[in-house]
Protein backbone atom coordinates (compact mmCIF):
# COMPACT_ATOMS: atom_id res chain seq x y z
CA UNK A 1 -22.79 -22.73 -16.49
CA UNK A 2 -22.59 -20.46 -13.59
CA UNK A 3 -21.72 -21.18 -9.48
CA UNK A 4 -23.18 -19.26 -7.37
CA UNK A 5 -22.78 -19.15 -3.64
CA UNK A 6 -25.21 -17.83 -1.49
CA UNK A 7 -25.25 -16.63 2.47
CA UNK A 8 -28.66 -16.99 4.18
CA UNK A 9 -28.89 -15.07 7.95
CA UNK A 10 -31.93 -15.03 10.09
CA UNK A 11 -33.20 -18.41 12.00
CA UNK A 12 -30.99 -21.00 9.45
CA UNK A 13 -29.14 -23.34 11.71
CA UNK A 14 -31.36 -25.89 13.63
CA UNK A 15 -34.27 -25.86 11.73
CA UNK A 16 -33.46 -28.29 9.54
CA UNK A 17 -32.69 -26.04 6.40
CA UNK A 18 -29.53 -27.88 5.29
CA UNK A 19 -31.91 -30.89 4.67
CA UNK A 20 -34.36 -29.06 2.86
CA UNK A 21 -31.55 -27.72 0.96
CA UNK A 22 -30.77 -31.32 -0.20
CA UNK A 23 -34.22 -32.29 -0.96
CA UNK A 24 -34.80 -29.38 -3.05
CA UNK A 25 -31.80 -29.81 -4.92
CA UNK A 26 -32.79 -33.26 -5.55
CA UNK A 27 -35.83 -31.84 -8.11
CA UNK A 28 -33.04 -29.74 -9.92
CA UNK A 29 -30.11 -30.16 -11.53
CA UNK A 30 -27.59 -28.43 -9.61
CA UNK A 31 -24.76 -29.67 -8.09
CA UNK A 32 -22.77 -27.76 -5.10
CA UNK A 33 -23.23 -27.80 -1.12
CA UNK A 34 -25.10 -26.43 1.62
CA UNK A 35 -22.92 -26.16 5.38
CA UNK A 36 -23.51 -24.36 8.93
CA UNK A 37 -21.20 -21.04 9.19
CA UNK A 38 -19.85 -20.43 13.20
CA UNK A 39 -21.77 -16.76 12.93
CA UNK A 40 -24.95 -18.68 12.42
CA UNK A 41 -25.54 -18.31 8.47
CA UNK A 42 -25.90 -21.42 5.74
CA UNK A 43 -23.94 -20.94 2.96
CA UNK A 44 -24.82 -22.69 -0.16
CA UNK A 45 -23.05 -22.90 -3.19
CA UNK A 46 -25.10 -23.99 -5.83
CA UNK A 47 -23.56 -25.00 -9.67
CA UNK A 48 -25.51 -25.61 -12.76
CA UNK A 49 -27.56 -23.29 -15.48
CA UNK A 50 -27.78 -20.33 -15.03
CA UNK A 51 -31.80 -19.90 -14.83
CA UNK A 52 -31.59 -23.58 -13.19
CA UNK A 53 -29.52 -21.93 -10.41
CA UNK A 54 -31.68 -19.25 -9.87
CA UNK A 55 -35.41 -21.48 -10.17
CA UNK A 56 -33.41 -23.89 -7.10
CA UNK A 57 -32.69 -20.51 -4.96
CA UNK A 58 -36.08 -19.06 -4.83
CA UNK A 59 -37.78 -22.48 -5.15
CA UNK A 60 -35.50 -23.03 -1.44
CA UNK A 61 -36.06 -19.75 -0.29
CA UNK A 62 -39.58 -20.24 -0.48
CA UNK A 63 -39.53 -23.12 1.20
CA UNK A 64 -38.21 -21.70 4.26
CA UNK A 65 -39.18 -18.64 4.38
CA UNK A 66 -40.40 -18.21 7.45
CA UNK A 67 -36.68 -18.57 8.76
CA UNK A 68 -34.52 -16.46 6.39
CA UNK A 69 -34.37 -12.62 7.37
CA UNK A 70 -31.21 -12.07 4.59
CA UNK A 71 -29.84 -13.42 1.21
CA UNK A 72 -26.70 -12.54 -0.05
CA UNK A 73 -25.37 -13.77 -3.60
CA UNK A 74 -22.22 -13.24 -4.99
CA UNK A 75 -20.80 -15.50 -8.28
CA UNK A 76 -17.87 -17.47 -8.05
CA UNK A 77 -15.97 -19.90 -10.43
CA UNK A 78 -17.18 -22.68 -11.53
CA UNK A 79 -16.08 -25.82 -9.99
CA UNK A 80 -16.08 -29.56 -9.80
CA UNK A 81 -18.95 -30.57 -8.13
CA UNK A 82 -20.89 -33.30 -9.44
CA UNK A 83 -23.12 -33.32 -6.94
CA UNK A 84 -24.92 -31.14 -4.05
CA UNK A 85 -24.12 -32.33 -0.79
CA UNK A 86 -24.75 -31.02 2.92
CA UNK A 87 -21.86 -30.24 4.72
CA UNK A 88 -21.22 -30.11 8.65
């Protein structure tokens, strides 16, 4: 079990990418959250297996490609999410 939490830049905010987020993360089990930054970024912490983790993030990042410019992953503890949920 790994957590991973991830910073997207480029065109993220008003796009509707924190409700893709959530769908995506519907098809995989993951738990974590997905939330707005103030310099324009998503961050999305996302919890599970490890290769589950990783099949969510590029399965996301291709679905909205067209808006991400940057990706930047760094591991952090594991938590107690249950569940993924978006975040204001």
């Amino acid at each position: 079990m790994i957590a991973r939490k991830t910073h997207f830049s480029g065109r993220v905010q008003g796009v509707g990418f924190r409700y893709t987020a959530g769908e995506v993360a519907a098809g995989f089990k993951v738990a974590g959250y997905v939330r707005n930054l103030d310099n324009g970024d998503v961050e999305l912490v996302a919890q599970g297996e490890a290769a589950e983790v990783e099949r969510f993030l590029t399965a996301l990042e291709q679905r909205m490609r067209g808006y991400i410019e940057g990706r930047h992953d760094e591991d952090e503890p594991v938590g107690a999410y249950v569940s993924f949920a978006i975040r204001g």
